[in-house]
N, C-alpha and C. Protein backbone atom coordinates (compact mmCIF):
# COMPACT_ATOMS: atom_id res chain seq x y z
N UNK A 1 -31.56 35.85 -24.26
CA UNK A 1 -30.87 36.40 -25.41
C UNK A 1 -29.55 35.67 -25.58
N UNK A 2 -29.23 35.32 -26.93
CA UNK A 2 -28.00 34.37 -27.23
C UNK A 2 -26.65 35.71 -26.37
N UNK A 3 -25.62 35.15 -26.18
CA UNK A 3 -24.72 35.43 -26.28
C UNK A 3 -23.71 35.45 -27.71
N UNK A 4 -23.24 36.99 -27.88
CA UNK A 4 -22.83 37.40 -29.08
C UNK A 4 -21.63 36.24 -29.02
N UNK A 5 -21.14 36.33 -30.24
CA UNK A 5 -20.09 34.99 -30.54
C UNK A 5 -18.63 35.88 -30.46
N UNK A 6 -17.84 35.04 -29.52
CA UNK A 6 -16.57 35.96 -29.47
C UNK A 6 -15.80 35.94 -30.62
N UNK A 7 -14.81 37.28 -31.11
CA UNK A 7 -13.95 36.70 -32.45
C UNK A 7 -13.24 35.95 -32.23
N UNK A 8 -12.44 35.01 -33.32
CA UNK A 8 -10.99 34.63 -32.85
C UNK A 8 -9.82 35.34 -32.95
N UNK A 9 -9.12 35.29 -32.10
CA UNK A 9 -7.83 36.04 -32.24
C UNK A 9 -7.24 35.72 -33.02
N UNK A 10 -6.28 36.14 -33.72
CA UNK A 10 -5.67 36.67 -34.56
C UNK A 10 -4.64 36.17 -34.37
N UNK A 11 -4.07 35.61 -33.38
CA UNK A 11 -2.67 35.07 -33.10
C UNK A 11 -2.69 33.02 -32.82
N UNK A 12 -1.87 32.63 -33.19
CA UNK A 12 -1.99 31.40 -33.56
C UNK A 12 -0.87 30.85 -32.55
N UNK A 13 -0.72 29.70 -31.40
CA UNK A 13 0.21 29.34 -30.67
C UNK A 13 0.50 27.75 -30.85
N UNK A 14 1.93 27.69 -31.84
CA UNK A 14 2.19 25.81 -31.66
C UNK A 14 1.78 25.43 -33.05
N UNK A 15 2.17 24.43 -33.04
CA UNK A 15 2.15 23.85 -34.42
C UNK A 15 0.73 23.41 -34.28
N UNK A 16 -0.09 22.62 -33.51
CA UNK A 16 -1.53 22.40 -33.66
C UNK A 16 -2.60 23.22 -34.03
N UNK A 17 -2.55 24.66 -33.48
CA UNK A 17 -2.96 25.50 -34.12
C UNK A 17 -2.72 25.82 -35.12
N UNK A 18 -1.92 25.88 -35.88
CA UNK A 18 -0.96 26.84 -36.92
C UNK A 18 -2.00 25.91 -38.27
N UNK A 19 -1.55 24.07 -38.05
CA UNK A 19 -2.03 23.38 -38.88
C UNK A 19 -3.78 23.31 -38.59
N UNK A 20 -3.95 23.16 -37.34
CA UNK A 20 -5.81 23.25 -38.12
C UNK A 20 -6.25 24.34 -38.61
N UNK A 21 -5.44 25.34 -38.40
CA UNK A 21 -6.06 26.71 -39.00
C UNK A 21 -5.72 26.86 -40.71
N UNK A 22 -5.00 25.89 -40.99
CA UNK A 22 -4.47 25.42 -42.17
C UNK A 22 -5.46 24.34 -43.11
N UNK A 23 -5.64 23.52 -41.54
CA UNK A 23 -6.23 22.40 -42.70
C UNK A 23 -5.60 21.16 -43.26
N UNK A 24 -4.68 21.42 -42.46
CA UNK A 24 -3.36 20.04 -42.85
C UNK A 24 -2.92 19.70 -41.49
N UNK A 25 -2.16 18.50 -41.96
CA UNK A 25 -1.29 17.85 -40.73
C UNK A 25 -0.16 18.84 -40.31
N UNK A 26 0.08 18.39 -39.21
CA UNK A 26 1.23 19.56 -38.35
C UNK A 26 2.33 19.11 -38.84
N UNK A 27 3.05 17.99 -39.93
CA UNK A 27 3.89 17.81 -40.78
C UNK A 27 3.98 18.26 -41.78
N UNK A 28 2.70 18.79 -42.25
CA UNK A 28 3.18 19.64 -44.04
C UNK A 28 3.14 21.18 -43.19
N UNK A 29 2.58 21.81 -42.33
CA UNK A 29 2.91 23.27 -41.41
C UNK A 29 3.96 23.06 -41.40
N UNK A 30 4.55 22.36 -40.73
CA UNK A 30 5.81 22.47 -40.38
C UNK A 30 6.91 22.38 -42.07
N UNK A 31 6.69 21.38 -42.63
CA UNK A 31 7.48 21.72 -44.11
C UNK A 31 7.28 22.96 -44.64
N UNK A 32 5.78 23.73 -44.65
CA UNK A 32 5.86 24.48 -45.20
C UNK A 32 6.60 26.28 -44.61
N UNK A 33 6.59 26.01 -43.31
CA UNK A 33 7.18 26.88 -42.27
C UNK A 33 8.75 26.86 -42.85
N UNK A 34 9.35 25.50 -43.30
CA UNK A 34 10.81 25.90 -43.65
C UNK A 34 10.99 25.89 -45.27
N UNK A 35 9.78 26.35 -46.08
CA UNK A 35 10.00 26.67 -47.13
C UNK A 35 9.76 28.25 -47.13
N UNK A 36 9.15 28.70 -45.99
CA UNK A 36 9.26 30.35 -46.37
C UNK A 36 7.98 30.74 -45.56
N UNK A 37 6.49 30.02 -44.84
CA UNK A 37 5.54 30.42 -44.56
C UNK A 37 6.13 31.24 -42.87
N UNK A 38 5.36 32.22 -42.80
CA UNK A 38 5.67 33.29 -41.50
C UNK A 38 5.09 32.63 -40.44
N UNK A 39 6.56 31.78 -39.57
CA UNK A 39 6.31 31.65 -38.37
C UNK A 39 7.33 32.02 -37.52
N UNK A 40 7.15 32.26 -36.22
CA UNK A 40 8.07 32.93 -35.51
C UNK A 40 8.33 31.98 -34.13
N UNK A 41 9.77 31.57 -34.16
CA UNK A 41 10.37 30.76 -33.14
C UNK A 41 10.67 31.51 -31.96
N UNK A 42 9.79 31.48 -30.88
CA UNK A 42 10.48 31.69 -29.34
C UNK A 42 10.40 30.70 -28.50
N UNK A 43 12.03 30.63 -28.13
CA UNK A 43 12.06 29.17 -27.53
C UNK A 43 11.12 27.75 -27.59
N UNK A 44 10.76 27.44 -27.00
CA UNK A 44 10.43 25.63 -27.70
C UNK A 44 8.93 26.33 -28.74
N UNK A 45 8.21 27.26 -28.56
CA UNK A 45 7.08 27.65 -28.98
C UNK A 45 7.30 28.62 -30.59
N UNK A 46 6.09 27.96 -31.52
CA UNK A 46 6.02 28.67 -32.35
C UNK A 46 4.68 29.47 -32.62
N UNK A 47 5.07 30.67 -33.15
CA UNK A 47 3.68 31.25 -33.44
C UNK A 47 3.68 32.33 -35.23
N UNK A 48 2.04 32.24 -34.89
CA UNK A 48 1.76 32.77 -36.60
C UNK A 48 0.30 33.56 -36.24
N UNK A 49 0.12 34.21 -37.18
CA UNK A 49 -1.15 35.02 -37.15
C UNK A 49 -2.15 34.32 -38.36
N UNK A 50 -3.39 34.76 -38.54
CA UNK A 50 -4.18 34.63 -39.27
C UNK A 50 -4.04 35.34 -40.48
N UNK A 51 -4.07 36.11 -40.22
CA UNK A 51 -3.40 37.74 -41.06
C UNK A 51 -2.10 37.00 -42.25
N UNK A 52 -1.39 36.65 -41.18
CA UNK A 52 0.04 36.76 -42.18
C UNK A 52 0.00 35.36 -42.68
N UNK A 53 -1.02 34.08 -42.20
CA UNK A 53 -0.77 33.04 -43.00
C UNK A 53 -1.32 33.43 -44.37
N UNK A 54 -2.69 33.72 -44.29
CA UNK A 54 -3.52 34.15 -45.34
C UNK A 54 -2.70 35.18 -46.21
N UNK A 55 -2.11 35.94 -45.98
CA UNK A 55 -1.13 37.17 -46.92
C UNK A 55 -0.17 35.93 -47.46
N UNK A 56 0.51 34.99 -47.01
CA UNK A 56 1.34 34.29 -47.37
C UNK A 56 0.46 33.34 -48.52
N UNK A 57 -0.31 32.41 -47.81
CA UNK A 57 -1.09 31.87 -49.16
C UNK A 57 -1.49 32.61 -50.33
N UNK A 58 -2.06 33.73 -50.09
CA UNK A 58 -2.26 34.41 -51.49
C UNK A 58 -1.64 34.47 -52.18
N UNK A 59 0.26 34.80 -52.00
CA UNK A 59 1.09 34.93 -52.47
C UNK A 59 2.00 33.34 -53.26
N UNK A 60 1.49 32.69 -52.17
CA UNK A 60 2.08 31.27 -53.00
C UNK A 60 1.09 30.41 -53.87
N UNK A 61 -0.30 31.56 -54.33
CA UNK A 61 -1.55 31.05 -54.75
C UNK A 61 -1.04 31.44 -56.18
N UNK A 62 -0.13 31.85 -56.72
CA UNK A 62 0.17 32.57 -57.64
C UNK A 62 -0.76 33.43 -58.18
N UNK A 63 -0.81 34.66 -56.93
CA UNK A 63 -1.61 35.96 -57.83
C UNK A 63 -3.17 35.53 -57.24
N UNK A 64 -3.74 34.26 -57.11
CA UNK A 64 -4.76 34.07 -56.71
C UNK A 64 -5.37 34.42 -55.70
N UNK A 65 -6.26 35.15 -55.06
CA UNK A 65 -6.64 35.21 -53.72
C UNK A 65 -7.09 34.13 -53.68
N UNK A 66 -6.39 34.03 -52.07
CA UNK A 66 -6.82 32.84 -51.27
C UNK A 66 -6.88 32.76 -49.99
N UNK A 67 -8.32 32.55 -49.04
CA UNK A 67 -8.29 32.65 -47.24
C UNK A 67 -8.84 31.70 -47.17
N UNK A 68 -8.50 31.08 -45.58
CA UNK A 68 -8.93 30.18 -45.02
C UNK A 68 -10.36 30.37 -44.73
N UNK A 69 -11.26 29.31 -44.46
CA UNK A 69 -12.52 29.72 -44.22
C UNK A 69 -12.73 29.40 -42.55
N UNK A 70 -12.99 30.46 -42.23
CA UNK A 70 -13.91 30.28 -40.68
C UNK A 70 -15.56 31.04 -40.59
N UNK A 71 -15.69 30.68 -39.72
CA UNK A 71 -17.61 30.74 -39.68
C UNK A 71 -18.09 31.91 -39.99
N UNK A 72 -16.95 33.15 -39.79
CA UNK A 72 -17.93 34.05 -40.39
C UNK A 72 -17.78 34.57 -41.81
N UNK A 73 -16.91 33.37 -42.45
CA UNK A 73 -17.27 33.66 -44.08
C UNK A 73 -18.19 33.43 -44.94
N UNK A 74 -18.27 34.16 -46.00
CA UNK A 74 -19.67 33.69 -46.51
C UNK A 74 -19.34 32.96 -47.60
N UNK A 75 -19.89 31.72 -48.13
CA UNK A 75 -19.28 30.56 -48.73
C UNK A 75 -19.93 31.02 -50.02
N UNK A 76 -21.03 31.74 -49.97
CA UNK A 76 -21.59 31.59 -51.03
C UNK A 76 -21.02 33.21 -51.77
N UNK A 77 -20.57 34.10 -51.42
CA UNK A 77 -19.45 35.13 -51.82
C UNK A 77 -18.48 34.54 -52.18
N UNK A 78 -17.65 33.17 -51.58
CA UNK A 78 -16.77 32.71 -52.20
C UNK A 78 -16.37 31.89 -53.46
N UNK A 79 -17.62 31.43 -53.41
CA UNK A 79 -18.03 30.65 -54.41
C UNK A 79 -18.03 31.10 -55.97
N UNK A 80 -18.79 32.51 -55.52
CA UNK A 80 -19.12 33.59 -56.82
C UNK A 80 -17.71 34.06 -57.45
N UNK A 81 -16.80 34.53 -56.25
CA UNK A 81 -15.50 34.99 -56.24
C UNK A 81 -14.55 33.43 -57.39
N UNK A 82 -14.81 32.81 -57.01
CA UNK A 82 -14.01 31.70 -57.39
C UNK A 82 -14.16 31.21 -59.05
N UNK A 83 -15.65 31.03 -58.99
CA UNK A 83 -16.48 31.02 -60.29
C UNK A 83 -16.07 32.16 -61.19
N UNK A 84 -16.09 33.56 -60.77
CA UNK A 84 -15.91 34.82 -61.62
C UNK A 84 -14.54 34.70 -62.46
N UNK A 85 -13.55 34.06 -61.60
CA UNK A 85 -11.64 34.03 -61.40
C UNK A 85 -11.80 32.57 -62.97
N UNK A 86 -12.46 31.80 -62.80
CA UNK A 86 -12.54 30.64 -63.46
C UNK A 86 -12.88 30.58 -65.14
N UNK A 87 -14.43 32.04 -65.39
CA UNK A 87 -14.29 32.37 -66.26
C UNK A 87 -13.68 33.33 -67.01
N UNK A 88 -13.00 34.29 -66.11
CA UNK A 88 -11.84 34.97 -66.86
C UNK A 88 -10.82 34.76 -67.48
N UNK A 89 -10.40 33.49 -66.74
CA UNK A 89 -9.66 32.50 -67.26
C UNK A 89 -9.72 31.78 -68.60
N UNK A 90 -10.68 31.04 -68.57
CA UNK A 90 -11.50 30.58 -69.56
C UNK A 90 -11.08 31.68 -70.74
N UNK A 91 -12.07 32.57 -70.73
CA UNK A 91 -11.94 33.92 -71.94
C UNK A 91 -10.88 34.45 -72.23
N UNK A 92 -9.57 34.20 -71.92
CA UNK A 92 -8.27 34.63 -72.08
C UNK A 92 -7.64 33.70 -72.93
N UNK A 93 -8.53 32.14 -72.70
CA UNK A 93 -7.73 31.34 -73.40
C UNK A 93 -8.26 31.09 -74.72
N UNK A 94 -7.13 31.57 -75.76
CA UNK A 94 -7.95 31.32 -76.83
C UNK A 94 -8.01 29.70 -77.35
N UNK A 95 -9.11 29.59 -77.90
CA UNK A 95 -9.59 28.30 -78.69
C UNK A 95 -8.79 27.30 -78.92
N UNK A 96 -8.82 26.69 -79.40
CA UNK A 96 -7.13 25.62 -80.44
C UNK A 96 -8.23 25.30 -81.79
N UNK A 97 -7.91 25.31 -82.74
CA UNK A 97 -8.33 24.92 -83.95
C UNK A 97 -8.72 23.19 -83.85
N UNK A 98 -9.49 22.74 -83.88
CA UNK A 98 -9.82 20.84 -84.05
C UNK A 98 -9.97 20.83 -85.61
């Protein structure tokens, strides 16, 4: 019998983490850490949660939801989610006369 898959924690240690959990180089984490993203300095070590990066992106998504993807998301929920956001959009904008 497989062994169940452990979660990941929730807590993020160091700039290497912080940025692959990001998706970027540990130079734009770090820029974006001193524009306002929630990280917390104890002594030489920094740390961040999953939780509060993702609350933070949403917020600098303007209004957009937005999460990082790890394995147990479903891509194809996101997809729909994304698509739905795209034509609402769309239908708000009215026409231009040609």
């Amino acid at each position: 019998m497989p062994k169940p898959q452990k979660e990941q924690s929730d807590s993020l240690k160091g700039w290497q983490q912080i940025a692959v959990f990001l998706g970027q180089p540990i130079s734009v984490a770090q820029r974006w850490a001193d524009s306002g993203m929630p990280v917390e300095k104890r002594g030489r070590n920094v740390y961040s949660s999953r939780k509060q990066l993702n609350r933070w992106l949403a917020q600098e998504s303007a209004g957009e939801p937005v999460e990082i993807v790890t394995e147990q998301t479903d891509l194809g929920a996101e997809l729909r989610r994304g698509l739905t956001l795209i034509r609402k959009q769309r239908s708000r904008t009215p026409k231009s006369a040609a």
